[in-house]
Protein backbone atom coordinates (compact mmCIF):
# COMPACT_ATOMS: atom_id res chain seq x y z
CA UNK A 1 0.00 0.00 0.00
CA UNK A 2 2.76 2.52 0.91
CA UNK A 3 4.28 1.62 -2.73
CA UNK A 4 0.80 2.03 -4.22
CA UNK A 5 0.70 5.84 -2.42
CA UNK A 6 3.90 6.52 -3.35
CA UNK A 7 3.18 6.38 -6.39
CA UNK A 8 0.16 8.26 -6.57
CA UNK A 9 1.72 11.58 -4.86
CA UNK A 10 4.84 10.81 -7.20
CA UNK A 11 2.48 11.23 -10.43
CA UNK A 12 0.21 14.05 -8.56
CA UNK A 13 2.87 16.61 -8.09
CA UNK A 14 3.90 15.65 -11.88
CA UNK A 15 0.90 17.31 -12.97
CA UNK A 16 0.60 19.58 -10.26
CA UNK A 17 3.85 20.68 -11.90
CA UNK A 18 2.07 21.55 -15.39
CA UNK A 19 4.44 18.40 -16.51
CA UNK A 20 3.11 15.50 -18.06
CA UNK A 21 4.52 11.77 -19.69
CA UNK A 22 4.00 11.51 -22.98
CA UNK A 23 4.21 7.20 -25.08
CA UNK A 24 6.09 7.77 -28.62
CA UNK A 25 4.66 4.95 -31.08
CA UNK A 26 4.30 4.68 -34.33
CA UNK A 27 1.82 3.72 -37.35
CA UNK A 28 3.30 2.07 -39.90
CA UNK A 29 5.90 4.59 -40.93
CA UNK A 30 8.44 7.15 -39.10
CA UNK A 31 5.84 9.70 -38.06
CA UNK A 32 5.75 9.32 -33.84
CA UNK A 33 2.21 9.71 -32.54
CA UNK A 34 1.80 10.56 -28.58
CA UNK A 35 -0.80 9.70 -25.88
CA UNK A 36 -0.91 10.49 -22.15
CA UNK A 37 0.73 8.05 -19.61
CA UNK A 38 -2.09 8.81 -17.42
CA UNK A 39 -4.50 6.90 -20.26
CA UNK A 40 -2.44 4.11 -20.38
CA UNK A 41 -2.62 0.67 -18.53
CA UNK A 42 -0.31 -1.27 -20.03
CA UNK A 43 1.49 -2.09 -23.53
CA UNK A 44 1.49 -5.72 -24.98
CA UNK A 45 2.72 -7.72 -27.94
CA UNK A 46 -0.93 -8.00 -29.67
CA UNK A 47 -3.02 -10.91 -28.46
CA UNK A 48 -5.07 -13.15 -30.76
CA UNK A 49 -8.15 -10.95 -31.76
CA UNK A 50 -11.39 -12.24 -32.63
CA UNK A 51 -13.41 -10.95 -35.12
CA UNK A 52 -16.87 -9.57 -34.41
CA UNK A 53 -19.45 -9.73 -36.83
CA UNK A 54 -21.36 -6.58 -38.22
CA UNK A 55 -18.30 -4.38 -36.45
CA UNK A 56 -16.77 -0.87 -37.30
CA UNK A 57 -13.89 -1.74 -39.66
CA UNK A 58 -11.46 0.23 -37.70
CA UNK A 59 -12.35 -2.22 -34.97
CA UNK A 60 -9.70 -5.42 -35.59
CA UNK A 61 -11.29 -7.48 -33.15
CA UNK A 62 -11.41 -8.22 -29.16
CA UNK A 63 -9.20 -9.61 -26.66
CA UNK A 64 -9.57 -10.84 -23.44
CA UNK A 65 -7.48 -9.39 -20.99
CA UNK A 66 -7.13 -11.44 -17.59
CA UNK A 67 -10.88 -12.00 -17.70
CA UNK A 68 -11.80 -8.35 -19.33
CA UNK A 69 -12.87 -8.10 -22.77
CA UNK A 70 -11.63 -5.10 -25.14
CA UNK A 71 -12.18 -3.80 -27.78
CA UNK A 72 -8.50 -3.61 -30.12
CA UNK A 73 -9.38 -0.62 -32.92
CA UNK A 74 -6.64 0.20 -35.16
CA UNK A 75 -5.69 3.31 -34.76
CA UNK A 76 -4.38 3.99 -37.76
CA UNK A 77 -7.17 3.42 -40.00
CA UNK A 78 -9.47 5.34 -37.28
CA UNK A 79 -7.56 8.30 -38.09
CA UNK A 80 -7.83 8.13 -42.20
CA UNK A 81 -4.63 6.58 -42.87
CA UNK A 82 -4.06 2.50 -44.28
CA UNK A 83 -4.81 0.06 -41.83
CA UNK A 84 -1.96 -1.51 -40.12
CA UNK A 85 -0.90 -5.38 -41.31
CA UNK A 86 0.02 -8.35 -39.53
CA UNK A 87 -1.78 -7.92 -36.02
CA UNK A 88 1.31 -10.45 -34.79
CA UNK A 89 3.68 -7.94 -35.39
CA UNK A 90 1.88 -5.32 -33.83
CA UNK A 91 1.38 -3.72 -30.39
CA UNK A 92 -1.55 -3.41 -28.33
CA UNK A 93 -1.98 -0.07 -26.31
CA UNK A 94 -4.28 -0.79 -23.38
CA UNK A 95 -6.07 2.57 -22.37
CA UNK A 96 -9.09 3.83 -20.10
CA UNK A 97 -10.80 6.82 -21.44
CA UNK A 98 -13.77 7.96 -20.20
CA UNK A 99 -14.90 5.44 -17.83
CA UNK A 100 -13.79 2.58 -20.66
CA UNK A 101 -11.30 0.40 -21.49
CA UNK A 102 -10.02 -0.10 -24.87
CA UNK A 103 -6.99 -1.27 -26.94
CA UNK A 104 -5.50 0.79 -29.53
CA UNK A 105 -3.26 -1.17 -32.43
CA UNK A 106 -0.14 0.48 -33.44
CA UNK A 107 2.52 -0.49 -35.62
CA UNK A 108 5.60 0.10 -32.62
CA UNK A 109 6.22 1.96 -29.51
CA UNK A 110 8.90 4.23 -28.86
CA UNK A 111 9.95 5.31 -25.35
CA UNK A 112 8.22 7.45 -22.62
CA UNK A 113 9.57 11.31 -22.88
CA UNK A 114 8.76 13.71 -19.78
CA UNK A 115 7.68 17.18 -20.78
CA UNK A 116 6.47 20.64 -19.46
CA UNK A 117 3.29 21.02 -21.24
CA UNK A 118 4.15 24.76 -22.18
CA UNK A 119 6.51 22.47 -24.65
CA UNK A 120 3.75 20.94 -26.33
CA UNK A 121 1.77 23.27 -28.65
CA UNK A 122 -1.99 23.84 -30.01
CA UNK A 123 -1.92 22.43 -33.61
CA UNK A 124 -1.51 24.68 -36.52
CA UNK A 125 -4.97 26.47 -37.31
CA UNK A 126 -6.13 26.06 -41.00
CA UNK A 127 -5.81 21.78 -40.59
CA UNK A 128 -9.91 21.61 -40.77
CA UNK A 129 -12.80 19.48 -38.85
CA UNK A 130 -11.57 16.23 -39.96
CA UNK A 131 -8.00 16.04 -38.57
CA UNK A 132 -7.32 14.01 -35.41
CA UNK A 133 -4.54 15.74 -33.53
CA UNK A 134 -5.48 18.05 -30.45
CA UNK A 135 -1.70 18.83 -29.82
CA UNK A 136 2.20 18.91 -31.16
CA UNK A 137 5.32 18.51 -29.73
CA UNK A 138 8.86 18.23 -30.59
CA UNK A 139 11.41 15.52 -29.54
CA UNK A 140 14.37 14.87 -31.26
CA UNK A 141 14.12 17.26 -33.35
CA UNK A 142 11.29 15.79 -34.79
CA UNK A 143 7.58 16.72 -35.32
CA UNK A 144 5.50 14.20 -32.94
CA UNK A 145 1.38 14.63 -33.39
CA UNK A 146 -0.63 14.15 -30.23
CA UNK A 147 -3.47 12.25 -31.26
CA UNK A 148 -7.46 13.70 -30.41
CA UNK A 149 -8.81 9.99 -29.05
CA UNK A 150 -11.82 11.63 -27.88
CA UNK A 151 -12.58 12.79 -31.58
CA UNK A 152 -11.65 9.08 -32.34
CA UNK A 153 -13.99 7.14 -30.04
CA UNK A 154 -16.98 9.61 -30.33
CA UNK A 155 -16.93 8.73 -34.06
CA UNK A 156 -16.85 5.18 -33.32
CA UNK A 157 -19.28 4.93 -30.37
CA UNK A 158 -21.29 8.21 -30.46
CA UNK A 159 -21.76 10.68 -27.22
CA UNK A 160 -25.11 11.27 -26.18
CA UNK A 161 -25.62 15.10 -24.99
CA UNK A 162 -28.79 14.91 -24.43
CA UNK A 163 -30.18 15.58 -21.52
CA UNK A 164 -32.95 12.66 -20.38
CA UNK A 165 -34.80 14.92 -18.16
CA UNK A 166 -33.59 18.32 -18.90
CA UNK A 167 -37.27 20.11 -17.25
CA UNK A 168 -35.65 19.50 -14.14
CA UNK A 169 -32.98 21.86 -14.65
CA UNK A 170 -35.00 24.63 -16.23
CA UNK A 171 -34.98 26.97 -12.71
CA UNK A 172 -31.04 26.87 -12.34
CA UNK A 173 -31.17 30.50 -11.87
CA UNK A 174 -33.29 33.81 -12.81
CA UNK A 175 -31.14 35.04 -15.00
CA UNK A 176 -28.50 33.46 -17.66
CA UNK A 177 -25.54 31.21 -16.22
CA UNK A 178 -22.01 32.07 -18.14
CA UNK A 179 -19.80 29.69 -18.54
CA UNK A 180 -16.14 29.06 -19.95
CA UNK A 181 -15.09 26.46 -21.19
CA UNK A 182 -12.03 25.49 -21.72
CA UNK A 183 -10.40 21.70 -23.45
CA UNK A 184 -8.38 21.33 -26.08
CA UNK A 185 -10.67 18.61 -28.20
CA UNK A 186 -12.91 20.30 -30.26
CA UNK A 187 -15.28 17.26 -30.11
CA UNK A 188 -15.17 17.28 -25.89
CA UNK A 189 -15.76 21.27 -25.80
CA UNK A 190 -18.86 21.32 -28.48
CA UNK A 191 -20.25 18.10 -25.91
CA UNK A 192 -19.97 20.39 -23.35
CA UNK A 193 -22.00 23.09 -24.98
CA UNK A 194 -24.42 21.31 -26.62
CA UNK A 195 -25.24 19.93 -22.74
CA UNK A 196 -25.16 23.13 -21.13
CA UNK A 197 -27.16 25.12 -23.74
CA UNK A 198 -30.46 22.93 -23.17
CA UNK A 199 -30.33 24.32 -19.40
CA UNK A 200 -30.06 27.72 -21.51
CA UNK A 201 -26.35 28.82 -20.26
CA UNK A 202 -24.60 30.44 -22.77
CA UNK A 203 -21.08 29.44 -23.90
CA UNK A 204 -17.63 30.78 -24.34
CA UNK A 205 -14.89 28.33 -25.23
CA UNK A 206 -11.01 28.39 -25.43
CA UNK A 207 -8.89 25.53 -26.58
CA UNK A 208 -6.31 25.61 -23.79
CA UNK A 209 -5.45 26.91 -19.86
CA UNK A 210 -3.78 29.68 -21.36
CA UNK A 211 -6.21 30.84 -23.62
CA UNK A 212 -8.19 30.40 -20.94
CA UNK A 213 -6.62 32.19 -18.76
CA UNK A 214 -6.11 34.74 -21.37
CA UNK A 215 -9.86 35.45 -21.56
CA UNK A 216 -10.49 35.66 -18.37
CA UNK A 217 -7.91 38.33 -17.54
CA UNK A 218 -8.53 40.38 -20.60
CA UNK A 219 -12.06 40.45 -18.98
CA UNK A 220 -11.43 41.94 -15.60
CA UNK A 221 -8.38 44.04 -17.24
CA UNK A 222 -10.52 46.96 -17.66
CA UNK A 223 -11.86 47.12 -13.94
CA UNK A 224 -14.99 45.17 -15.23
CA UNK A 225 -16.18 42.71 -12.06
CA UNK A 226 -15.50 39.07 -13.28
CA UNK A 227 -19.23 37.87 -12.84
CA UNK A 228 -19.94 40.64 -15.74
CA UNK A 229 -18.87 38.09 -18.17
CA UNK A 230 -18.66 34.92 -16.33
CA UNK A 231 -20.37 32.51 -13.67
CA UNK A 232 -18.45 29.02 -13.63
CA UNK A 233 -15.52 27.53 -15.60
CA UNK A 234 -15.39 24.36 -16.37
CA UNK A 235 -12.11 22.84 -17.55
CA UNK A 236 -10.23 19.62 -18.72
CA UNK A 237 -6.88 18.74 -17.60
CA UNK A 238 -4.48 17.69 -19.72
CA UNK A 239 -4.28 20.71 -22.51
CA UNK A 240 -1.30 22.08 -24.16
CA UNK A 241 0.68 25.18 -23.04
CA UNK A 242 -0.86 25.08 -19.75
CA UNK A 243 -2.84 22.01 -17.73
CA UNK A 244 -6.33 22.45 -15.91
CA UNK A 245 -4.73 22.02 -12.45
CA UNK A 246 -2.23 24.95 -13.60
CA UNK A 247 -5.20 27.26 -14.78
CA UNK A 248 -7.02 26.67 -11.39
CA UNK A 249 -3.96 27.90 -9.26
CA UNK A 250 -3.43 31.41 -11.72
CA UNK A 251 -6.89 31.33 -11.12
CA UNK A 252 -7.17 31.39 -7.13
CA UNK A 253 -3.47 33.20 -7.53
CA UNK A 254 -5.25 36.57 -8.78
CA UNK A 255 -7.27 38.31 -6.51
CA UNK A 256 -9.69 39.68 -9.82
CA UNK A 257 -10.66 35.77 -10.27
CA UNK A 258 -10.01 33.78 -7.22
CA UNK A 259 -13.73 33.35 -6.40
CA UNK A 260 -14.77 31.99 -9.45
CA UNK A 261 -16.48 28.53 -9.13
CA UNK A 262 -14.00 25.87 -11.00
CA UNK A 263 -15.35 22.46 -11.92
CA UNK A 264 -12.78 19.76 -13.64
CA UNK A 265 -14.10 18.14 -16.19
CA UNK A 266 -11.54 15.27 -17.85
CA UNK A 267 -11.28 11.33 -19.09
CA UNK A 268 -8.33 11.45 -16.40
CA UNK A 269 -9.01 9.18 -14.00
CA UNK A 270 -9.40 7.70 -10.62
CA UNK A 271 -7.37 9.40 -6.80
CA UNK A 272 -4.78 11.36 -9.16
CA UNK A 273 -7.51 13.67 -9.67
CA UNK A 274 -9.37 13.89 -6.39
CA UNK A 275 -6.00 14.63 -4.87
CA UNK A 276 -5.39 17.57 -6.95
CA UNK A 277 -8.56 19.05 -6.86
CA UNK A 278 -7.92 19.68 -3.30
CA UNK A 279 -4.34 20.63 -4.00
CA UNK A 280 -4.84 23.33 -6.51
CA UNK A 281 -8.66 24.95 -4.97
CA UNK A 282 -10.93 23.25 -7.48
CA UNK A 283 -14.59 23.02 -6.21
CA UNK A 284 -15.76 19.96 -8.26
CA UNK A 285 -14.51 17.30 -10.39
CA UNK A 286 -16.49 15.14 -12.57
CA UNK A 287 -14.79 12.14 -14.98
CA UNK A 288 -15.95 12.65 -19.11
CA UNK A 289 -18.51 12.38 -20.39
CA UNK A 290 -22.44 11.53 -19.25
CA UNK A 291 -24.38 14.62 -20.13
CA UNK A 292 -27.14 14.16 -17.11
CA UNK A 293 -24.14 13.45 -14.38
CA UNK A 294 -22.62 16.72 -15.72
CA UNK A 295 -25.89 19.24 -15.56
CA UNK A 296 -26.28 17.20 -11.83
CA UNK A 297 -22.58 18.68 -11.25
CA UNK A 298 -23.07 22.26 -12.81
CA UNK A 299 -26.10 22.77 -10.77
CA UNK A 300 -24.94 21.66 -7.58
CA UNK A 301 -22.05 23.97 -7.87
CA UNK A 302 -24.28 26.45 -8.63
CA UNK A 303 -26.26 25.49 -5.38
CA UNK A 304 -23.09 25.56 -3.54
CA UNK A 305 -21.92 29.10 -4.71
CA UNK A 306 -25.41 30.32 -4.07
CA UNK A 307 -25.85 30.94 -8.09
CA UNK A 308 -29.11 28.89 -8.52
């Protein structure tokens, strides 16, 4: 157990630290692709798949996994490129995103790289709806893409935003609730809206903490009083330039926006985050994505902050 906490606090002040662990791999040429540590269970040599009938083509097959079934998609044909050959010769990466596990084929891994996430970058504007990377870095001198796997499993899955009951949310407050939100996938930040605008808050968005934090200074910088443009903020965690858990200390840092309500909103999982809510001042955390258990979140913090 002491191992097991060690452990935990070790990876807790990593991010606390706006640093984060990034998995090189590859898909079938030398372009390195990237994914979070904190997604990842384990690598392995890929197991025997079995096929399922009437599946998504990017889906190879399942394997069971010490009595757990997953689903093995290859990753490269998920994000438009040829699908990878000879499954034997592949690598399985084992991952747990939103609330699910699932196995993404790639062609080889690399190495683990540690980095400051002010190193890794937004990707260049102008690249259109239908590419898949939500970040870039450099390592090695060398280009690697960080890959958008919300983007890729809402495609394969679907997200339901839809509120089952949304009447009981309709007297959150007499007047509008403003909210900003900030996350680096496109597809996770338009979920996000979608949800909140059938409880009629309006929506501002920013793609990471520092253009969140941008916003949000550039609207108290004119001696404006921060609830003039802005209720609640709701952010992911891992973004480029600047973390969630970084944004919500410059947050309760400046006296112009340390009151704001904060609710973390990420496929991160499990005690890494509880511990850091309380670490950096957060109010709330809730794990991606259910659309009801997030308007249940949003409105008790509004509750809480006496905003309903």
């Amino acid at each position: 157990m002491a191992g097991i906490m060690a452990e935990v606090d070790q990876r807790t002040n990593l991010v606390g630290e706006n640093r984060m662990e990034l998995l090189l791999f590859r898909l079938g040429g030398r372009q390195r692709f990237g994914i979070n540590v904190f997604k990842v269970r384990e690598v392995i040599q890929c197991p025997a798949l079995t096929r399922m009938a009437n599946a998504d083509p990017v889906v190879r097959g399942v394997a069971n996994l010490r009595g757990q079934t997953i689903s093995v998609i290859d990753l490269a044909q998920a994000i438009g490129k040829r699908a990878l050959p000879d499954e034997a010769e592949c690598f399985v990466i084992v991952t747990e995103y939103n609330r699910a596990v699932q196995g993404f084929l790639v062609s080889g891994v690399d190495r683990i790289v540690n980095l400051n996430w002010k190193e890794i970058n937004s990707p260049p504007r102008g690249l259109g709806r239908h590419n898949y990377m939500t970040a870039v870095t450099e390592v090695d001198g060398e280009l690697v893409e960080i890959i958008d796997v919300e983007k890729v499993l809402a495609e394969l899955t679907g997200v339901n935003t839809d509120l089952s009951e949304p009447e009981d949310y309709t007297a959150l407050s007499e007047r509008r609730i403003r909210v900003l939100v900030v996350d680096d996938s496109s597809v996770a930040r338009n979920q996000i809206k979608r949800t909140l605008e059938q409880l009629g808050m309006e929506c501002t968005l920013a793609a990471n903490g520092r253009e969140g934090l941008e916003t949000l200074r550039a609207w108290v910088a004119e001696g404006d009083a921060l609830r003039e443009h802005v209720d609640i903020l709701i952010s992911d965690v891992e973004m480029p330039e600047m973390d969630g858990y970084t944004l919500t200390t410059e947050v309760r840092n400046d006296d112009r926006l340390a009151d704001l309500p904060v609710l973390l909103h990420t496929s991160l999982s499990g005690v890494f985050n509880k511990n850091m809510v309380q670490k950096v001042g957060a109010d709330l955390f809730v794990p991606k994505f259910n659309a009801d258990e997030l308007a249940t979140e949003v409105n008790r913090l509004l509750e809480m902050k006496g905003l309903a």
